[in-house]
C-alpha atoms as a PDB file:
ATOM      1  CA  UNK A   1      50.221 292.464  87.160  1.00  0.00           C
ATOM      2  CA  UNK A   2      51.471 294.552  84.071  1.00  0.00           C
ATOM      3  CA  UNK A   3      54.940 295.874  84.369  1.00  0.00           C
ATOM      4  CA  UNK A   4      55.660 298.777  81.932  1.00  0.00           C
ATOM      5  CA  UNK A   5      59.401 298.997  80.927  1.00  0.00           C
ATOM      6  CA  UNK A   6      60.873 302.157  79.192  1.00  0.00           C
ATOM      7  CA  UNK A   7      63.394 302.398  76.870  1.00  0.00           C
ATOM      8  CA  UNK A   8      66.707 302.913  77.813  1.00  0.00           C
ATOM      9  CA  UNK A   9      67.012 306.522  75.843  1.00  0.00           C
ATOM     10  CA  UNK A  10      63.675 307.845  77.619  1.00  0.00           C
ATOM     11  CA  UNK A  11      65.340 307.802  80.768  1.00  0.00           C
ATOM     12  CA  UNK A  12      68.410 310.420  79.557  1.00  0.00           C
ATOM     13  CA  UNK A  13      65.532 313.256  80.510  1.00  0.00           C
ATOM     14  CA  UNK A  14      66.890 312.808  84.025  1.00  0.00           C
ATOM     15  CA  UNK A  15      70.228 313.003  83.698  1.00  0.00           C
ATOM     16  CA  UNK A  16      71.661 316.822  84.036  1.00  0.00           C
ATOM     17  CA  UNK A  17      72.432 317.544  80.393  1.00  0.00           C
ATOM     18  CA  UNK A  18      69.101 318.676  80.754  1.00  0.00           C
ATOM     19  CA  UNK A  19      68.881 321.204  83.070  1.00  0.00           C
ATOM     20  CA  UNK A  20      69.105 324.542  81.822  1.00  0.00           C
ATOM     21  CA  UNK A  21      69.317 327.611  83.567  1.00  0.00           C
ATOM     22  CA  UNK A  22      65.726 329.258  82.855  1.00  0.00           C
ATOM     23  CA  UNK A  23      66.990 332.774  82.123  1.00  0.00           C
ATOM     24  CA  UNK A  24      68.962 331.353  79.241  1.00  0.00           C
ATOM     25  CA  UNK A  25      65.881 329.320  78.102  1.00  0.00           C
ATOM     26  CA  UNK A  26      63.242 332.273  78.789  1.00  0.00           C
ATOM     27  CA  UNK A  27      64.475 333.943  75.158  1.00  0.00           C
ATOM     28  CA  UNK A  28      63.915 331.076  73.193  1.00  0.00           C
ATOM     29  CA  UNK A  29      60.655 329.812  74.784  1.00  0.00           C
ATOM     30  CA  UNK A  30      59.053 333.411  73.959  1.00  0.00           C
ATOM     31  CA  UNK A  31      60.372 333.262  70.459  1.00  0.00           C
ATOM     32  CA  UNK A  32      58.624 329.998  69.998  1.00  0.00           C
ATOM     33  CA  UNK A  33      55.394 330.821  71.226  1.00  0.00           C
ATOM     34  CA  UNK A  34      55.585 334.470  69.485  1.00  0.00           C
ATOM     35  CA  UNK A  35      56.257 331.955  66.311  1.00  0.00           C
ATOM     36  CA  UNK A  36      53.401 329.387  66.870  1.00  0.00           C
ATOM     37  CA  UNK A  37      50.925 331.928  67.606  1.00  0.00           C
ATOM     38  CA  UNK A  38      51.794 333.828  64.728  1.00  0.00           C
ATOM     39  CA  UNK A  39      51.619 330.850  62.664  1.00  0.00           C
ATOM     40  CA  UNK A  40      47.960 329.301  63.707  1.00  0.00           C
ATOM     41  CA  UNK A  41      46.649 333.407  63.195  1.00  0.00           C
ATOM     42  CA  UNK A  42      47.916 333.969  59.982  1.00  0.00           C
ATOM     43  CA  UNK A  43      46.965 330.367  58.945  1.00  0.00           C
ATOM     44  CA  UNK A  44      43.026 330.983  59.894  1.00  0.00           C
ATOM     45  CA  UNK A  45      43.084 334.433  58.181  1.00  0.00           C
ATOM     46  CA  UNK A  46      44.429 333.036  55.188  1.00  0.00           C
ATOM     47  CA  UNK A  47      41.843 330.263  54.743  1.00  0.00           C
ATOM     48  CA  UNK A  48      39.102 333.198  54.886  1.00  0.00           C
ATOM     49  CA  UNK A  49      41.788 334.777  52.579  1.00  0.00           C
ATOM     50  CA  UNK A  50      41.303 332.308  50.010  1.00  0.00           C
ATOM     51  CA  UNK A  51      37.555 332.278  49.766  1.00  0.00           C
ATOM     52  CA  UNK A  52      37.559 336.661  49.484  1.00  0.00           C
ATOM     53  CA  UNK A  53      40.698 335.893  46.895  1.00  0.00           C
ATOM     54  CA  UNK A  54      38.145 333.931  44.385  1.00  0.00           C
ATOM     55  CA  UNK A  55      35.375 335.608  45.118  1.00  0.00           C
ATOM     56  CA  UNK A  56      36.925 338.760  44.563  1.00  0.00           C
ATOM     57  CA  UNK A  57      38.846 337.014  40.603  1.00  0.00           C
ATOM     58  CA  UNK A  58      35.446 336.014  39.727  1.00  0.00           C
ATOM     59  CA  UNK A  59      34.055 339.530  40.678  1.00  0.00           C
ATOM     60  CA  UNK A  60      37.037 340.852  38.387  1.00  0.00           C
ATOM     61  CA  UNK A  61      36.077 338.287  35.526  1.00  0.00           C
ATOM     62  CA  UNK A  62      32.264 338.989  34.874  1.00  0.00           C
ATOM     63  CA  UNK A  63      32.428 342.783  35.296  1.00  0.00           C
ATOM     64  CA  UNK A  64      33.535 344.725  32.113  1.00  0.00           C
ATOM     65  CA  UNK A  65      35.886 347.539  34.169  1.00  0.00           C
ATOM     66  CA  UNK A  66      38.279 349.897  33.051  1.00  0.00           C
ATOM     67  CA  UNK A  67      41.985 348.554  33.920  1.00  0.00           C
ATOM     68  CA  UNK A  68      40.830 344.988  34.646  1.00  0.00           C
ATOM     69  CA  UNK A  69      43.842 343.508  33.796  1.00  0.00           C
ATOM     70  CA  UNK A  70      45.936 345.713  36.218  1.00  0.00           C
ATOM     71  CA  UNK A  71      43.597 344.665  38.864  1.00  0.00           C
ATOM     72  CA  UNK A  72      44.223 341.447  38.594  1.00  0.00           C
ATOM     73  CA  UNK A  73      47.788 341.381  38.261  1.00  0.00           C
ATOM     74  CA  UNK A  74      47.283 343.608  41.564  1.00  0.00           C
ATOM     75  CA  UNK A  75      44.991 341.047  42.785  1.00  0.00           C
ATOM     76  CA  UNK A  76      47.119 338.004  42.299  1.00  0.00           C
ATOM     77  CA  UNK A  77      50.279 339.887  42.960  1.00  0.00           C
ATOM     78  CA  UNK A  78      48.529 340.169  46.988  1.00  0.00           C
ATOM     79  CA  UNK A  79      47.857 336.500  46.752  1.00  0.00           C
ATOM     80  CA  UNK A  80      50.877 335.489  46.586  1.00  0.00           C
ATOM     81  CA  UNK A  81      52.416 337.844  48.931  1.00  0.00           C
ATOM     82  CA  UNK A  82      49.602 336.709  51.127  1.00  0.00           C
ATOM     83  CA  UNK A  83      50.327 332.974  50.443  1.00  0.00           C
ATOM     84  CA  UNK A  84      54.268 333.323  51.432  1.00  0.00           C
ATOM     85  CA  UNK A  85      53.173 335.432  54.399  1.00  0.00           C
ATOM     86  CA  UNK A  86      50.948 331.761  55.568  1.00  0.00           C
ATOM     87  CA  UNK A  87      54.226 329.701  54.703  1.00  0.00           C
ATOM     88  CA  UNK A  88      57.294 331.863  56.049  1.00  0.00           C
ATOM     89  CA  UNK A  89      55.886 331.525  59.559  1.00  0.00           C
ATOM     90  CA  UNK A  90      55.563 328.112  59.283  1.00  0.00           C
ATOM     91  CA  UNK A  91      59.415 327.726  58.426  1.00  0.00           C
ATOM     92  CA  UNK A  92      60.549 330.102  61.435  1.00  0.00           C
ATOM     93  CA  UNK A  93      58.451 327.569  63.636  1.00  0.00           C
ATOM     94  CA  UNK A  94      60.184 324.652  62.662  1.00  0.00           C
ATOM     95  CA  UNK A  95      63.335 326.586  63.293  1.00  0.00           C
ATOM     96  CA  UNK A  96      62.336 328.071  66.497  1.00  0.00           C
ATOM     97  CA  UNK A  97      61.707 324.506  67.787  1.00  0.00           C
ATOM     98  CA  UNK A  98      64.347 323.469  67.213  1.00  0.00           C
ATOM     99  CA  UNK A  99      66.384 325.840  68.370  1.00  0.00           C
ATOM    100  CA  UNK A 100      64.626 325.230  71.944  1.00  0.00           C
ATOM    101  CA  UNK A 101      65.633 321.565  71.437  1.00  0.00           C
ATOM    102  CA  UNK A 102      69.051 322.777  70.495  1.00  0.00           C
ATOM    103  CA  UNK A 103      69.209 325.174  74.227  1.00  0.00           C
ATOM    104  CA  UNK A 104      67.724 322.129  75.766  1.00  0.00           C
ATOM    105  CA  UNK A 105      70.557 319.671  74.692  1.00  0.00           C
ATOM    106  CA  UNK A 106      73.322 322.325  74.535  1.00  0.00           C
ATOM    107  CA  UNK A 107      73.348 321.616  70.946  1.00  0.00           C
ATOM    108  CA  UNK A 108      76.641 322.656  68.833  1.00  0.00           C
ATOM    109  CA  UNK A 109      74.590 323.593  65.851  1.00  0.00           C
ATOM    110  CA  UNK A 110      72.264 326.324  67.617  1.00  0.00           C
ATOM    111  CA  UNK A 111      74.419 329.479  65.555  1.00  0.00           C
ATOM    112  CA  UNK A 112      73.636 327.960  62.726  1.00  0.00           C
ATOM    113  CA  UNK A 113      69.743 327.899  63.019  1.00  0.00           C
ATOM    114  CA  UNK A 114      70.344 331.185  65.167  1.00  0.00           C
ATOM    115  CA  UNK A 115      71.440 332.297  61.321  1.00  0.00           C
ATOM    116  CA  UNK A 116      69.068 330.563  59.575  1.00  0.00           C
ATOM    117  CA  UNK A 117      66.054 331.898  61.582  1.00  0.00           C
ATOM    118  CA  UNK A 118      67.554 335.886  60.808  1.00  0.00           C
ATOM    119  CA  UNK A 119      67.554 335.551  57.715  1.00  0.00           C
ATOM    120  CA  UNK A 120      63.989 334.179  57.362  1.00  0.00           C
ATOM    121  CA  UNK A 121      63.351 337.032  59.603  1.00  0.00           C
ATOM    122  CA  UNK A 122      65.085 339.022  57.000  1.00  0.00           C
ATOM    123  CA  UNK A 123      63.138 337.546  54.456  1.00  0.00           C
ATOM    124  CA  UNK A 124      60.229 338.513  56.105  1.00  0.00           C
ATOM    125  CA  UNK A 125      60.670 341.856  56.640  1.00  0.00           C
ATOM    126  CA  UNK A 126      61.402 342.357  52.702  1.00  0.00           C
ATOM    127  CA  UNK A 127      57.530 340.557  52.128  1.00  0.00           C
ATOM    128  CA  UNK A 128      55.982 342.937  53.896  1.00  0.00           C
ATOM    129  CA  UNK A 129      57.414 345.685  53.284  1.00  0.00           C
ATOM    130  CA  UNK A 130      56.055 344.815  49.179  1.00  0.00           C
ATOM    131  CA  UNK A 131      52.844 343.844  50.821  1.00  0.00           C
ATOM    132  CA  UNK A 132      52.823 347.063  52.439  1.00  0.00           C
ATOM    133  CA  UNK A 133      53.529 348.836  49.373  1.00  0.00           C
ATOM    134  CA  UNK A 134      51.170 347.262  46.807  1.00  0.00           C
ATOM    135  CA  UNK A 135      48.235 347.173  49.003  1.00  0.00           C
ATOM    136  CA  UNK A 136      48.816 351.213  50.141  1.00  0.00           C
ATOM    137  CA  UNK A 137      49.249 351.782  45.536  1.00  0.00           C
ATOM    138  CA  UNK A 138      45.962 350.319  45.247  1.00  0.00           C
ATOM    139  CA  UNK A 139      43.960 352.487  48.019  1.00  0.00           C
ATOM    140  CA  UNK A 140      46.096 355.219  46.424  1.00  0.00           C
ATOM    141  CA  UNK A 141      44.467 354.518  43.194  1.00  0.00           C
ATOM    142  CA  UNK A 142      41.666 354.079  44.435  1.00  0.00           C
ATOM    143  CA  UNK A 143      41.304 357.885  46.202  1.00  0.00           C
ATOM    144  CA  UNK A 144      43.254 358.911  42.576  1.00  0.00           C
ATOM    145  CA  UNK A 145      39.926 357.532  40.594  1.00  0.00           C
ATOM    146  CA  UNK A 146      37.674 359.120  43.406  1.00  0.00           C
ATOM    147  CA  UNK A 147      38.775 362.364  43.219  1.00  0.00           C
ATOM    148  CA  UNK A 148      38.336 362.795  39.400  1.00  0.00           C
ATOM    149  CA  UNK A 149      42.246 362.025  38.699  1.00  0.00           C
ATOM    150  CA  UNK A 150      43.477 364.735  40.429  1.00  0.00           C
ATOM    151  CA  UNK A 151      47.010 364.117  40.159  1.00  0.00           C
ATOM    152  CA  UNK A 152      47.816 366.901  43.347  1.00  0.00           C
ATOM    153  CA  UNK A 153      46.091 364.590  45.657  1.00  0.00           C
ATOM    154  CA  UNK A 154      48.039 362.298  45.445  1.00  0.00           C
ATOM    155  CA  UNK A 155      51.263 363.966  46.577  1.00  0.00           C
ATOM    156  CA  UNK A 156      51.279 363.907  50.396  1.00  0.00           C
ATOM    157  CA  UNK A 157      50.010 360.200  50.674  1.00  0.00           C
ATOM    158  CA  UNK A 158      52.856 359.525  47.356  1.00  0.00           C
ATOM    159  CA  UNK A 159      55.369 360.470  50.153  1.00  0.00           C
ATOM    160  CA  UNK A 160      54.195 359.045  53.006  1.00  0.00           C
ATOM    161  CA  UNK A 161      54.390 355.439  51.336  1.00  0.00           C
ATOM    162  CA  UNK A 162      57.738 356.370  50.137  1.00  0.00           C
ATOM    163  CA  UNK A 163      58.688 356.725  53.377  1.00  0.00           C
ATOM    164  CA  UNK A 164      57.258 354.067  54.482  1.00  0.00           C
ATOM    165  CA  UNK A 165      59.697 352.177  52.420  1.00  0.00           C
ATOM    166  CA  UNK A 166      62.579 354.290  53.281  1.00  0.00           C
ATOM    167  CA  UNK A 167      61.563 353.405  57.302  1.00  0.00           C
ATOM    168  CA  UNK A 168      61.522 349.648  56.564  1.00  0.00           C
ATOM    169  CA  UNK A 169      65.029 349.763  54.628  1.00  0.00           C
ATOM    170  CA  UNK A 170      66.791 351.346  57.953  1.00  0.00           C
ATOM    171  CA  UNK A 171      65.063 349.304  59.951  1.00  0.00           C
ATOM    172  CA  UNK A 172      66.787 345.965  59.028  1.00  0.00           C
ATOM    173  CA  UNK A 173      70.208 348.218  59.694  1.00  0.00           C
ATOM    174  CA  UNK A 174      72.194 348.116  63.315  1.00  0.00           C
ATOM    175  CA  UNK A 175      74.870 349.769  64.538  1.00  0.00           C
ATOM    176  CA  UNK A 176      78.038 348.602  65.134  1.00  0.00           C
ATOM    177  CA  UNK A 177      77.255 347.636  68.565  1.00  0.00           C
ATOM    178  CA  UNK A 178      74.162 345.462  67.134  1.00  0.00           C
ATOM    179  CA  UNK A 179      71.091 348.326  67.974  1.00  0.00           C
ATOM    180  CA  UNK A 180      68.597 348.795  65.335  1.00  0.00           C
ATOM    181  CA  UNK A 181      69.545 352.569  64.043  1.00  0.00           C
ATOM    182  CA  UNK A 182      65.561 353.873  63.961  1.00  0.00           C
ATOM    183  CA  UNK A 183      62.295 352.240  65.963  1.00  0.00           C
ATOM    184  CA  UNK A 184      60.358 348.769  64.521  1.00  0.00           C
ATOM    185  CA  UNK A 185      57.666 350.670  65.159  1.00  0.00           C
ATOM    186  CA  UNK A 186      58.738 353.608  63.005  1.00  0.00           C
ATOM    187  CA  UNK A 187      57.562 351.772  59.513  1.00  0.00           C
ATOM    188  CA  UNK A 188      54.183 350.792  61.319  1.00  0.00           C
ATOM    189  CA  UNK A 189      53.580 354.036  62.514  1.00  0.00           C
ATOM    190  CA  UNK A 190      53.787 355.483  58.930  1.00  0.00           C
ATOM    191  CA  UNK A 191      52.179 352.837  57.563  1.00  0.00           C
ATOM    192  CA  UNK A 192      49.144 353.845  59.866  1.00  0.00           C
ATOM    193  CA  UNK A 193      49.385 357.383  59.083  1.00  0.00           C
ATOM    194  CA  UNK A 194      49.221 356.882  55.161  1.00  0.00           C
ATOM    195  CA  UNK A 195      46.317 355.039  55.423  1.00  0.00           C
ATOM    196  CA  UNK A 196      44.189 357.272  57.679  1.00  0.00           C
ATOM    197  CA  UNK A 197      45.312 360.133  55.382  1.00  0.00           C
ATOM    198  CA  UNK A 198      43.865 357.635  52.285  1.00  0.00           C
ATOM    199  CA  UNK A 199      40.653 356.990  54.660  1.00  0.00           C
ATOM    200  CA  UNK A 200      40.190 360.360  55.080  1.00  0.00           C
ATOM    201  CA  UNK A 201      40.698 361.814  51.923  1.00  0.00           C
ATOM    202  CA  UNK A 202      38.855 359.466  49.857  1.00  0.00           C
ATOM    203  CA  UNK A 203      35.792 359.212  52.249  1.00  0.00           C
ATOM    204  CA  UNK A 204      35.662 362.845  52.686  1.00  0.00           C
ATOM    205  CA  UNK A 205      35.191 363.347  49.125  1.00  0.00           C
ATOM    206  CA  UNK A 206      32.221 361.174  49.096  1.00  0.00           C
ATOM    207  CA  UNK A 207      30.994 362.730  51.742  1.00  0.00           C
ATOM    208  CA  UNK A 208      31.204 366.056  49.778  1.00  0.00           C
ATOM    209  CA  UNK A 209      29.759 364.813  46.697  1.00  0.00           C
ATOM    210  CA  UNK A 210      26.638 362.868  49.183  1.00  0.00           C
ATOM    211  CA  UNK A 211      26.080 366.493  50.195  1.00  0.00           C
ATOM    212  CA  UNK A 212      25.307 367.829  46.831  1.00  0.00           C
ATOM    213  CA  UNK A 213      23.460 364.674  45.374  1.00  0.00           C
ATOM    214  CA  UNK A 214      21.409 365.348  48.428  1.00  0.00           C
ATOM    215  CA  UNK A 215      20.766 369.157  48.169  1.00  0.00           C
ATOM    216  CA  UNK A 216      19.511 368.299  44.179  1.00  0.00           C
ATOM    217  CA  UNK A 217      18.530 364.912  44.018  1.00  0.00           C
ATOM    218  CA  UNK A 218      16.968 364.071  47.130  1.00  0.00           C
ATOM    219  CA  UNK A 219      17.615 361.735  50.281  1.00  0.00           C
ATOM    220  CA  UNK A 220      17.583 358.781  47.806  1.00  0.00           C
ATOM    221  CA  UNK A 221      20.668 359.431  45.974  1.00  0.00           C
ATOM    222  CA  UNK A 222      22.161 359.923  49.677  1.00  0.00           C
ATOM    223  CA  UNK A 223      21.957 356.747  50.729  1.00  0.00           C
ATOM    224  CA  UNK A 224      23.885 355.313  48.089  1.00  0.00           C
ATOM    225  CA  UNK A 225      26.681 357.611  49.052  1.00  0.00           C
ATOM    226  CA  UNK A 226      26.463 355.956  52.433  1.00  0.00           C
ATOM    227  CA  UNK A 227      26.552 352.404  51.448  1.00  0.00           C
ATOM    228  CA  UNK A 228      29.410 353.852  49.822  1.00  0.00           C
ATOM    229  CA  UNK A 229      31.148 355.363  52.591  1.00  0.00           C
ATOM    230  CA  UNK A 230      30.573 352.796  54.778  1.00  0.00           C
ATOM    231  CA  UNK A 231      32.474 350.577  52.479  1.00  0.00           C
ATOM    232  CA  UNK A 232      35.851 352.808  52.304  1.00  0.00           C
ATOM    233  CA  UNK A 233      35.549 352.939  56.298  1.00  0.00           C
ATOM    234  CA  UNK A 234      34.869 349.846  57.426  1.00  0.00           C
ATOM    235  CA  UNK A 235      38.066 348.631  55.226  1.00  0.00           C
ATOM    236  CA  UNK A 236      40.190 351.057  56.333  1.00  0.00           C
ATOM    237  CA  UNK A 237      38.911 350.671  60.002  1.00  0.00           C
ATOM    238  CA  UNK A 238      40.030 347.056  59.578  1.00  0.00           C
ATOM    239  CA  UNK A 239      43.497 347.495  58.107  1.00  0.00           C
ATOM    240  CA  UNK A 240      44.521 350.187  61.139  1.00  0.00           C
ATOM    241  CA  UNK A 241      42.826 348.644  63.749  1.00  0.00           C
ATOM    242  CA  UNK A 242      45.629 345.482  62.802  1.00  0.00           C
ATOM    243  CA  UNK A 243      47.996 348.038  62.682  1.00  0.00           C
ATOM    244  CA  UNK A 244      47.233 349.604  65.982  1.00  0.00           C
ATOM    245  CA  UNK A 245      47.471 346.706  67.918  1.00  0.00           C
ATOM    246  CA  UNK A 246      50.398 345.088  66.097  1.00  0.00           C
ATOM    247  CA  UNK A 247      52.100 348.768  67.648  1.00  0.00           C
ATOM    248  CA  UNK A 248      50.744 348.252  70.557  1.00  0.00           C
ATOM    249  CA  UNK A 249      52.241 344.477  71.037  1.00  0.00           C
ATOM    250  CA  UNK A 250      55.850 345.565  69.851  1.00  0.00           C
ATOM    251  CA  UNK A 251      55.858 347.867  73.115  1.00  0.00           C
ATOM    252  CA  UNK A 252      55.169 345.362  75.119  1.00  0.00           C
ATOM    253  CA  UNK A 253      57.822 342.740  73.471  1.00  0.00           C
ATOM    254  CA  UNK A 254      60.223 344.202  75.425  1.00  0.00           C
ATOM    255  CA  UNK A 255      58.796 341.913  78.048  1.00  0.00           C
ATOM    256  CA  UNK A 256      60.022 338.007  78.283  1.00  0.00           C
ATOM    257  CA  UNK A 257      56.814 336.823  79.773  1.00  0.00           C
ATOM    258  CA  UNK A 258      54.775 334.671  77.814  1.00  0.00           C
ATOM    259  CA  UNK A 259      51.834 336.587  77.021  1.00  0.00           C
ATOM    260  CA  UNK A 260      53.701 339.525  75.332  1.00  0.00           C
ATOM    261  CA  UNK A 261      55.139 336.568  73.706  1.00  0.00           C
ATOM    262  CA  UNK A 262      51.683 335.519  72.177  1.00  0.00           C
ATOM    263  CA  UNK A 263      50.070 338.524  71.900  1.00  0.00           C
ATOM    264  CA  UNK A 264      52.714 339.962  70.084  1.00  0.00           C
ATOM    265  CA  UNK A 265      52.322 336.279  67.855  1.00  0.00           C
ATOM    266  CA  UNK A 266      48.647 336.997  67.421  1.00  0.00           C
ATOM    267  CA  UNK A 267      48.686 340.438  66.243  1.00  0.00           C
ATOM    268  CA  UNK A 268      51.358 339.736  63.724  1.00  0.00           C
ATOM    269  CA  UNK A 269      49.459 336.904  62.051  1.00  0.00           C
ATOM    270  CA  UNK A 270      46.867 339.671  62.220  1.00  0.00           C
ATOM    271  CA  UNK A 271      48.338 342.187  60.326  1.00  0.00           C
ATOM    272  CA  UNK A 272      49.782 339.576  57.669  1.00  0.00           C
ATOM    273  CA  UNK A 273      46.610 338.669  56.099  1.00  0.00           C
ATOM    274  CA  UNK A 274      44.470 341.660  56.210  1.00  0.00           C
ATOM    275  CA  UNK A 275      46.942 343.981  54.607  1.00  0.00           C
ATOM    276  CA  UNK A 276      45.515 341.714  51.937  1.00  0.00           C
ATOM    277  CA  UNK A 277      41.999 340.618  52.883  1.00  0.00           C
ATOM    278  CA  UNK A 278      41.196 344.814  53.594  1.00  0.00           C
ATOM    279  CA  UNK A 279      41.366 345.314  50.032  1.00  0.00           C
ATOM    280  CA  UNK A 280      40.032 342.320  48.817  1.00  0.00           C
ATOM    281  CA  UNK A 281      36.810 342.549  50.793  1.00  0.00           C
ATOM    282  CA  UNK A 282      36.533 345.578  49.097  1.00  0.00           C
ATOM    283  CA  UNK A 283      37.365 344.171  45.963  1.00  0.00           C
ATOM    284  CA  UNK A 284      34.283 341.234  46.398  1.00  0.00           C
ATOM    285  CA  UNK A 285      31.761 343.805  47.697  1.00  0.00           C
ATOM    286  CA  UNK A 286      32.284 345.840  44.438  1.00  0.00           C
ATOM    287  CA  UNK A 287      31.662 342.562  42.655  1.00  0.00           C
ATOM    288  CA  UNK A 288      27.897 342.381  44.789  1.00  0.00           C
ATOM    289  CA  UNK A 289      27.074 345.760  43.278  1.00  0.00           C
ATOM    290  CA  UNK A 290      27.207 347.272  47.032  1.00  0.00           C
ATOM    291  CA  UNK A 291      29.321 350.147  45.867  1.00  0.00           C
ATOM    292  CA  UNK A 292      26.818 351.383  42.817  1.00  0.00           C
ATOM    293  CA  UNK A 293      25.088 354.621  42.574  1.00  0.00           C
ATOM    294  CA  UNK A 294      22.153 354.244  39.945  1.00  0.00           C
ATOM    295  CA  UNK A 295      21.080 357.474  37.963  1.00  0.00           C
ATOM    296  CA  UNK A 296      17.604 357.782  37.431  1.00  0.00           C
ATOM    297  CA  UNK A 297      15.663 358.831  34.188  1.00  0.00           C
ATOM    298  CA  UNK A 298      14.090 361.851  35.087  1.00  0.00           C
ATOM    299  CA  UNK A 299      16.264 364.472  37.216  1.00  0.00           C
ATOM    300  CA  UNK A 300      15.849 366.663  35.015  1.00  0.00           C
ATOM    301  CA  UNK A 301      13.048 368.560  37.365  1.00  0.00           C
ATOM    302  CA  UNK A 302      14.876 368.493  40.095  1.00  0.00           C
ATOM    303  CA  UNK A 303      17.718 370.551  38.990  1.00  0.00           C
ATOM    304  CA  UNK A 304      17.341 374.308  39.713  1.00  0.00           C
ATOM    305  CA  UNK A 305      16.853 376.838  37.257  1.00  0.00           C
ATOM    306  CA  UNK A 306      19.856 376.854  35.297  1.00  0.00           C
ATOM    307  CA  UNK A 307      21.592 374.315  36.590  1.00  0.00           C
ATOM    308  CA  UNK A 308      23.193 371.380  34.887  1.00  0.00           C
ATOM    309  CA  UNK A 309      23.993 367.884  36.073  1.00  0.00           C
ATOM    310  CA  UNK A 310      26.442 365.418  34.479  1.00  0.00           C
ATOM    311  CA  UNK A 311      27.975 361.729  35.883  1.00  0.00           C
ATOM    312  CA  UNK A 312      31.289 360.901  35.677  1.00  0.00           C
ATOM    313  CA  UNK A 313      33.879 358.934  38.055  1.00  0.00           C
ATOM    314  CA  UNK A 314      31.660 356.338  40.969  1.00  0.00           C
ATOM    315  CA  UNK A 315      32.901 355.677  44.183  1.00  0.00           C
ATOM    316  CA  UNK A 316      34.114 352.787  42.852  1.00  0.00           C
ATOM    317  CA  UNK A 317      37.665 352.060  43.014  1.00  0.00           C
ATOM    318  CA  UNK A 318      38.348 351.433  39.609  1.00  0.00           C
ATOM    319  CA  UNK A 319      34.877 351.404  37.308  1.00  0.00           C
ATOM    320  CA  UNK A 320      34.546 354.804  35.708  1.00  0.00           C
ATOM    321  CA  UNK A 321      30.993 353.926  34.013  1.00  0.00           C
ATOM    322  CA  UNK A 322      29.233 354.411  37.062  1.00  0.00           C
ATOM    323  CA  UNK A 323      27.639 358.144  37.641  1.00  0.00           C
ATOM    324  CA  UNK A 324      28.667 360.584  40.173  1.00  0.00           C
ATOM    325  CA  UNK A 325      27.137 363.791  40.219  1.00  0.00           C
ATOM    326  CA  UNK A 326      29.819 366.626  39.140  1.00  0.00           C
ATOM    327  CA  UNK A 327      26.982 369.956  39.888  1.00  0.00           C
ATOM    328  CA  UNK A 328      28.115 372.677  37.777  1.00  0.00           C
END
């Protein structure tokens, strides 16, 4: 017969140092599981991250484009925002654990992770905020180079962003009776809105200019316009779908129970790495030649009388040698 003898310090789980009164515990628990879940989402993403990151350098590298280097400062400047937004979460884990540990035990030192784990809140809130910011500059540049740099574009979605920024400074803000003095969702909510208005403005001027390549040029040229505008959607689609349903879980994180807990944990590792991989998927698809609109030899005959055709600016975000058609 095997007799199994345990340690004398396994058996202190019984004793009643231990028992903790679950409505004090509930907080924690759902902090912790909004942190793991938000750390094993943004830690997937971010290996697909990677790959679209180096596909989307080398892209960069082989294609002679107007304004490379800024794009890859851009570029790089998102990977690294992206690569602290994999790591931070991983930190407020480790803290979050241990401040269940610390509940559990009745610890002395749970203020001081209670601290530690605001500021790295704190912290957080400051990285995305820049994330926000650089990734909404370069779709803004992007519908700046699409519209034929048309500076008076740019002015509604120039405020909106600076808004944005304004929203996610009071945000971090309480009162003196500890309430936050504006909505979490409020910087969300603009964020959203800036980017449909970038959607929508940039793919409705390719639509536009689709319509006239058609009328002159024939069906042909139109489909190019489509592969086109099906890029600029399906990114955008991407980056406010995350955004929707990262809104959607803060209403609901009013709630202790555990799966407002994750869900709010899944959507936030969500929104954390495509705020970078939206752009850089576009970025890589450029590099495939997916965005290109070719200019043929002879369309010379099917101009009407009179008319003239030059190419200018492409649909491409930053690569002004492509042609668009500009019908005068």
């Amino acid at each position: 017969m095997i007799t199994v003898t345990f340690p004398a310090h396994f058996l202190l789980i019984t004793t009643m140092d231990y028992v903790v009164d679950p409505a004090e515990f509930a907080v924690p628990w759902a902090i912790m599981l909004d942190a793991i879940s938000l750390t094993c989402t943004s830690l997937v993403l971010y290996g697909l991250y990677i790959v679209l990151f180096f596909f989307a350098i080398r892209a960069l590298m082989q294609r002679d484009l107007p304004r490379r280097r800024a794009l890859l400062i851009t570029t790089s400047v998102m990977f690294f925002l992206g690569t602290c937004g994999a790591v931070g979460p991983v930190v407020m884990t480790s803290v979050t654990v241990r401040i269940v540990n610390g509940v559990v035990q009745r610890s002395s030192d749970l203020p001081r992770l209670v601290e530690i784990l605001n500021i790295l809140q704190l912290l957080d809130v400051v990285r995305s905020s820049m994330n926000n910011v650089v990734t909404d500059l370069l779709f803004l540049y992007r519908c700046y180079i699409i519209w034929g740099s048309k500076r008076k574009v740019l002015i509604l979605p120039a405020l909106c962003i600076l808004a944005t920024v304004v929203l996610n400074v009071l945000v971090c803000l309480k009162n003196p009776q500890g309430a936050y003095l504006i909505d979490t969702k409020a910087p969300f909510i603009m964020t959203l809105g800036t980017n449909l208005l970038l959607m929508f403005l940039t793919a409705g001027r390719i639509w536009y200019k689709g319509r006239e390549v058609h009328t002159i040029l024939g069906p042909a040229f139109r489909k190019k316009y489509n592969s086109a505008l099906a890029l600029i959607l399906e990114s955008g689609a991407l980056y406010c779908f995350s955004l929707v349903v990262w809104v959607a879980s803060l209403t609901t994180l009013n709630s202790t129970g555990e799966f407002a807990a994750v869900f709010a944990g899944v959507t936030g590792g969500l929104v954390i790495q495509i705020v970078n991989i939206a752009p850089t998927l576009i970025l890589v698809r450029v590099g495939m030649g997916q965005d290109r609109i070719q200019a043929t030899t002879a369309v010379s005959d099917r101009l009407p009388s009179g008319g003239s055709i030059r190419f200018r600016v492409p649909v491409n975000l930053e690569d002004e040698s492509y042609p668009v058609v500009d019908i005068k």
